[in-house]
Protein backbone atom coordinates (compact mmCIF):
# COMPACT_ATOMS: atom_id res chain seq x y z
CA UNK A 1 0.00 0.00 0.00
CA UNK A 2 1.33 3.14 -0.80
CA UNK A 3 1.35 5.91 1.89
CA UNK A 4 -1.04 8.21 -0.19
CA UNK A 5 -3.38 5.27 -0.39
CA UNK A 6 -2.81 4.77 3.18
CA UNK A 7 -3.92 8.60 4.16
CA UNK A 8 -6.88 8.12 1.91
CA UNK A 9 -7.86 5.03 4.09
CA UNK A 10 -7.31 6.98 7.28
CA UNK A 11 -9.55 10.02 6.12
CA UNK A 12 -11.85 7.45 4.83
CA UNK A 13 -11.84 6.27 8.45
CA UNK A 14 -12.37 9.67 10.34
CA UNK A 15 -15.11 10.66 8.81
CA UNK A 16 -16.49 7.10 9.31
CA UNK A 17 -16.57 7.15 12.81
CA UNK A 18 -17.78 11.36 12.74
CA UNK A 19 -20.73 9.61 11.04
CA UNK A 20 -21.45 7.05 13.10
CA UNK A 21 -21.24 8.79 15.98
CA UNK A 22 -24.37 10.85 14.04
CA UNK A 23 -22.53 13.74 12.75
CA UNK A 24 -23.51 14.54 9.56
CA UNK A 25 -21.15 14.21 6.17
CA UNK A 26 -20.34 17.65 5.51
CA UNK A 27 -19.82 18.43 9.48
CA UNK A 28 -17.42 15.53 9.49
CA UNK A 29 -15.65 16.32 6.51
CA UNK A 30 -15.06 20.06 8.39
CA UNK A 31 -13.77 18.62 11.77
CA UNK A 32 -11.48 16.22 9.88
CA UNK A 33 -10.26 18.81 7.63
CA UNK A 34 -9.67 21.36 10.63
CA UNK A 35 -7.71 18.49 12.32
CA UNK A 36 -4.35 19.10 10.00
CA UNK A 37 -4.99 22.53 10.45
CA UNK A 38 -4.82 23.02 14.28
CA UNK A 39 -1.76 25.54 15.25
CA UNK A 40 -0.06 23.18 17.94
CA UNK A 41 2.73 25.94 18.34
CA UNK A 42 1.27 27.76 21.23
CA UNK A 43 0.81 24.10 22.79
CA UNK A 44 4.63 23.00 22.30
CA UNK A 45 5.44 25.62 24.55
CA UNK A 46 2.92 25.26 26.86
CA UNK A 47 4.28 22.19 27.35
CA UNK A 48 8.25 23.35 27.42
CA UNK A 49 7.27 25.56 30.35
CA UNK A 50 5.94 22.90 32.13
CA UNK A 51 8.93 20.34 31.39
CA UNK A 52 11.25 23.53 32.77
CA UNK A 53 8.96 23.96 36.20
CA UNK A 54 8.81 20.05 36.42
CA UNK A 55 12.49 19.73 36.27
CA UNK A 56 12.97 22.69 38.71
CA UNK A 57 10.68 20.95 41.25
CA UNK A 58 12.68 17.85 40.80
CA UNK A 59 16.40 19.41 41.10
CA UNK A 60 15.01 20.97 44.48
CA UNK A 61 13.70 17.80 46.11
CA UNK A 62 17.15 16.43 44.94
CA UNK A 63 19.31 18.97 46.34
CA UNK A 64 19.08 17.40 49.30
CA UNK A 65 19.80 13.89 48.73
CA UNK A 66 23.04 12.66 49.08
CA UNK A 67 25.23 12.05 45.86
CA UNK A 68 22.86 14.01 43.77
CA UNK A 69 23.99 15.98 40.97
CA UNK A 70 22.79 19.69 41.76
C-alpha cells in the first residue's frame, strides 16, 4: 500500500466514525479537515514551560539527597 493510499484510508476512516457517531457528512468532513490545520505551536510551549517547572521541582527535592547531581 502506498502511503497516499494509506492517508486516503485513514480520512476514509475519520469521517467514518464522525458519522457514526451521528454527525452529519459535511460536518465531518469540516472537523477532519480542521484536524491538519490546528496551530499546535502555542501548545509545544505550553508544554516546554511545564517540562522547565517540572524539572525545577525535581532538582530541588534532589538537592538534598546525598550524591545528587545539583
Amino acid at each position: 500500500m502506498t502511503l497516499r493510499r494509506f492517508i486516503d484510508v485513514a480520512y476514509a476512516i475519520l469521517v467514518e466514525e464522525y458519522q457514526r457517531l451521528g454527525v452529519d457528512l459535511l460536518s465531518a468532513l469540516e472537523k477532519v479537515a480542521a484536524l491538519g490545520q490546528s496551530d499546535s505551536e502555542p501548545e509545544v510551549e505550553a508544554q516546554a514551560e511545564r517540562n522547565d517547572q517540572s524539572m525545577q521541582a525535581l532538582m530541588t527535592m534532589m538537592a538534598g539527597v546525598k550524591g545528587a547531581p545539583v
